[in-house]
N, C-alpha and C. Protein backbone atom coordinates (compact mmCIF):
# COMPACT_ATOMS: atom_id res chain seq x y z
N UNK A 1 9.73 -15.38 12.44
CA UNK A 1 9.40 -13.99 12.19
C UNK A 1 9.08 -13.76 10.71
N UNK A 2 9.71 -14.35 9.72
CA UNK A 2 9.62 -13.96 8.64
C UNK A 2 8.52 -14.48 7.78
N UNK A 3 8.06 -15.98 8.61
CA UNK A 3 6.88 -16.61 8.43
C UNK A 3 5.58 -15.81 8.41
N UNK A 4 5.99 -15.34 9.64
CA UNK A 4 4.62 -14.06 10.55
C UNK A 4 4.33 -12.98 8.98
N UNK A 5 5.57 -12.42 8.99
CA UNK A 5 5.64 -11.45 7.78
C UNK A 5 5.09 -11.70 6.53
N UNK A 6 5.51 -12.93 5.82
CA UNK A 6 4.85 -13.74 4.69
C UNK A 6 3.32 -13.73 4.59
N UNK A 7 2.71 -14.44 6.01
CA UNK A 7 1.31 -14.35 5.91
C UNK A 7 0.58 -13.30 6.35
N UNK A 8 1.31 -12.09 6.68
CA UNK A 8 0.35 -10.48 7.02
C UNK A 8 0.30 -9.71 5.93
N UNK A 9 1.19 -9.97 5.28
CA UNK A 9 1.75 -9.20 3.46
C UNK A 9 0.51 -9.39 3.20
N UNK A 10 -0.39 -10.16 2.81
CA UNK A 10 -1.19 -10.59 1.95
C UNK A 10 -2.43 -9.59 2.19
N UNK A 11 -2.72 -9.45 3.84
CA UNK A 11 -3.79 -9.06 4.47
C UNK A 11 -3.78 -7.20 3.90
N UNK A 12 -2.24 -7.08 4.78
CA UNK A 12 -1.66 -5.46 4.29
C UNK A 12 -2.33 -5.35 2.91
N UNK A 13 -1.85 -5.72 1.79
CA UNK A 13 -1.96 -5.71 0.47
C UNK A 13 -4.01 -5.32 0.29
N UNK A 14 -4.68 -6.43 0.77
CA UNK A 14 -6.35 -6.20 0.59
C UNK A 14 -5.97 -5.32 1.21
N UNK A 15 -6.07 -4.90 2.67
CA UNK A 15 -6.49 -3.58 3.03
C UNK A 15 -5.78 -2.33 2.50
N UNK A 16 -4.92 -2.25 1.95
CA UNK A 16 -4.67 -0.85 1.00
C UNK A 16 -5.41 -1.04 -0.18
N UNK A 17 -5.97 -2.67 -0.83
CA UNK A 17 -6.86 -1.99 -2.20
C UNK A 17 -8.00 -2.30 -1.72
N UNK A 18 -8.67 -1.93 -0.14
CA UNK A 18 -9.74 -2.03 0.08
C UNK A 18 -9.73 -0.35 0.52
N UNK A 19 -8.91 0.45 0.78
CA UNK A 19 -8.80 1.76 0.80
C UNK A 19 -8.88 2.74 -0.48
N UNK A 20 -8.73 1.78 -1.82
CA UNK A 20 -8.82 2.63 -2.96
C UNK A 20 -10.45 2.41 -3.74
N UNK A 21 -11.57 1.83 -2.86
CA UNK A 21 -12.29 1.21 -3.37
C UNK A 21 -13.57 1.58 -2.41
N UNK A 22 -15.12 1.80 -2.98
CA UNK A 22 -15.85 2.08 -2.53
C UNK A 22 -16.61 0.58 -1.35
N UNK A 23 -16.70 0.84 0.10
CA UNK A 23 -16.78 2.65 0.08
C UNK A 23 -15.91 3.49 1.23
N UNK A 24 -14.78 3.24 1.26
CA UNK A 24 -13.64 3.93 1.72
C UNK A 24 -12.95 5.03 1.16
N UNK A 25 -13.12 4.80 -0.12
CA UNK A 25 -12.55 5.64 -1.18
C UNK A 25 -13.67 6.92 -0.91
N UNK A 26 -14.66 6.76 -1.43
CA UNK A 26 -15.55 8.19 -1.16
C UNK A 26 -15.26 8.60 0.55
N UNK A 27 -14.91 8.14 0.86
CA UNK A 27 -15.30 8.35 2.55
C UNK A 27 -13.63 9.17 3.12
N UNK A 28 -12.85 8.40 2.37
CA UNK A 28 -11.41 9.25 2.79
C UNK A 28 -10.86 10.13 1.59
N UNK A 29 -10.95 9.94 0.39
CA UNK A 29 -9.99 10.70 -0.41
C UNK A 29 -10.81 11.28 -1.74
N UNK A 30 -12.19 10.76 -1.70
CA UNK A 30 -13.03 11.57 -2.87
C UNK A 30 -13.00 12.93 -2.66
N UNK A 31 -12.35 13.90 -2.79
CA UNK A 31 -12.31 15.44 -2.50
C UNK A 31 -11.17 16.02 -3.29
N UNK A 32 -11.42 17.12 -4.33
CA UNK A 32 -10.54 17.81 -4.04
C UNK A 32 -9.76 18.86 -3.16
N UNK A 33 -10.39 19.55 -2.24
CA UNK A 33 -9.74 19.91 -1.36
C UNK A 33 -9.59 19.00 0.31
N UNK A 34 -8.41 19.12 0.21
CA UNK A 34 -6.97 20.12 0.55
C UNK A 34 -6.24 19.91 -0.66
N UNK A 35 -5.19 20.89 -1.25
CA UNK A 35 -4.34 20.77 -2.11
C UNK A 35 -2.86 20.12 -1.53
N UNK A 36 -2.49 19.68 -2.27
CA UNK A 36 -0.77 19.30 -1.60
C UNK A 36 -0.10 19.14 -2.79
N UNK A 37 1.11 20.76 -2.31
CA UNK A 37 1.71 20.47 -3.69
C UNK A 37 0.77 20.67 -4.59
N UNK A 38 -0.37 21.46 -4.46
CA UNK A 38 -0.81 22.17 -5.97
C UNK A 38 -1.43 20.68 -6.28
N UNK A 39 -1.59 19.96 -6.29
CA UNK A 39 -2.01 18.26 -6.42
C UNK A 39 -3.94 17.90 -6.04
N UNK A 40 -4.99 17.82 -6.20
CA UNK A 40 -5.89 17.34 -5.44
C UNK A 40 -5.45 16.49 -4.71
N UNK A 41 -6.38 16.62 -3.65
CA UNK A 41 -6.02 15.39 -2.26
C UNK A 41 -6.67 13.96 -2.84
N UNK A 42 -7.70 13.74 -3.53
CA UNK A 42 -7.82 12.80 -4.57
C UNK A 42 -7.17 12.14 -5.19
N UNK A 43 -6.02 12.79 -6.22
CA UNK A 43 -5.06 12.20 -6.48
C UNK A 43 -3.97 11.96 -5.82
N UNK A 44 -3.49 12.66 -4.51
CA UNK A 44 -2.50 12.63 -3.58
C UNK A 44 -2.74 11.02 -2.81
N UNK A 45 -3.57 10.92 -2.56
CA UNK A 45 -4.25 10.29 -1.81
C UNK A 45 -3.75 8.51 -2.50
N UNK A 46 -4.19 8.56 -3.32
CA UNK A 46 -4.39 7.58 -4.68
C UNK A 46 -2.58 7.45 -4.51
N UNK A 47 -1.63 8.43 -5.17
CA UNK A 47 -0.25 8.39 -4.80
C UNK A 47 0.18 7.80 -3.65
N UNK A 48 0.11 8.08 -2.46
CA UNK A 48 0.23 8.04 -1.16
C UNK A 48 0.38 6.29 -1.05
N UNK A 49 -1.23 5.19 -1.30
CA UNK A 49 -0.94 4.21 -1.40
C UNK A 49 -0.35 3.30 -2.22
N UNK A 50 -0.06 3.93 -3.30
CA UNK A 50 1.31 3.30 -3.83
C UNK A 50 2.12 3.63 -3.46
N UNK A 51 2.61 4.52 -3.10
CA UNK A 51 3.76 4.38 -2.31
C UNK A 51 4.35 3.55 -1.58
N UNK A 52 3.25 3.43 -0.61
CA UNK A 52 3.04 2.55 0.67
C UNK A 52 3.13 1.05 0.28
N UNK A 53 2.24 0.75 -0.70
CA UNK A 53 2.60 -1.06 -1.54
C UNK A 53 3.74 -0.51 -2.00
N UNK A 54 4.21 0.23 -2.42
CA UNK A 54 6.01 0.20 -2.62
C UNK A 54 6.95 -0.10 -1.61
N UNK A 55 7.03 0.56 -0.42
CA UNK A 55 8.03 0.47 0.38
C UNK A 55 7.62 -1.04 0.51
N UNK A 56 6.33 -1.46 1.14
CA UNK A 56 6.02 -3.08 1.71
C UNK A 56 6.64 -3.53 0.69
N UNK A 57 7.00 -3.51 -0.34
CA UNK A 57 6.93 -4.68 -1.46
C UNK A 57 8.68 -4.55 -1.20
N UNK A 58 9.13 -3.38 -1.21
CA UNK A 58 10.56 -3.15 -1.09
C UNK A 58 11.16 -3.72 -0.11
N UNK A 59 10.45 -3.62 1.28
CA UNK A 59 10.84 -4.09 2.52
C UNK A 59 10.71 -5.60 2.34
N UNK A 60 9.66 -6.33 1.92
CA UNK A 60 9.92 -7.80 2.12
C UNK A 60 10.58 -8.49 0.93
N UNK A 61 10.86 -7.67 0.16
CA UNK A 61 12.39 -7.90 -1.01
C UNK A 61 13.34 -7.71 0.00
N UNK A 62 13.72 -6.74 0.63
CA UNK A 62 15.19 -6.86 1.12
C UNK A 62 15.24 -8.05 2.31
N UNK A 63 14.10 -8.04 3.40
CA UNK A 63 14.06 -9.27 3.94
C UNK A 63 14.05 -10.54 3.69
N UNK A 64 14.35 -10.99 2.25
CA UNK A 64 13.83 -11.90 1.66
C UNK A 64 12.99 -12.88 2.07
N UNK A 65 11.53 -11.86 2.32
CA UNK A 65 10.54 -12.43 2.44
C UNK A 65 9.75 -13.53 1.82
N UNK A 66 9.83 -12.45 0.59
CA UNK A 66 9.47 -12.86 -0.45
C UNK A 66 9.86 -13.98 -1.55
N UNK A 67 11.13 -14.31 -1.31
CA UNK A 67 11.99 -15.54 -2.65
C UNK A 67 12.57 -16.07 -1.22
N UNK A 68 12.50 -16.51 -0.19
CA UNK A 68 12.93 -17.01 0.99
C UNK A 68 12.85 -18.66 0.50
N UNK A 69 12.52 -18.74 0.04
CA UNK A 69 12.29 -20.68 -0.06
C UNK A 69 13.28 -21.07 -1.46
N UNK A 70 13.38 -20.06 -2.68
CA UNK A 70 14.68 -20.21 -3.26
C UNK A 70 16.19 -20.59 -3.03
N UNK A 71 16.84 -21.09 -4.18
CA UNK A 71 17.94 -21.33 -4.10
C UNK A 71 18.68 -20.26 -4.82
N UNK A 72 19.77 -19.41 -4.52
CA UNK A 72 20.64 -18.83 -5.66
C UNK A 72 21.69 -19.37 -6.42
């Protein structure tokens, strides 16, 4: 399972910075409206997927996905 996880990380990872990048980027989040939080959806948007590479990055830290072949 954690193997599985190791080699989809990578894929996850391109496709969120293939979402910040033309031409997905004009196509989903080039706009300022809707507001959120007083925020453009532009920049919300932009927030949103870091986030998202945050939790992933967080989640396969606690699974030790990521340093799995280490010794402590």
């Amino acid at each position: 399972m954690k193997r599985t996880i190791a080699r989809m990380a990578p894929l996850f990872f391109v496709a969120t910075t293939a979402l910040l990048v033309w031409p997905l980027y004009p196509w989903l989040g080039d706009t300022i409206e809707p507001r959120v939080l007083g925020l453009p959806w532009s920049l919300v948007y932009v927030l949103l997927i870091i986030v998202v590479n945050g939790v992933a990055l967080s989640g396969l830290y606690a699974a030790r996905v990521v340093d799995a072949g280490e010794d402590l």
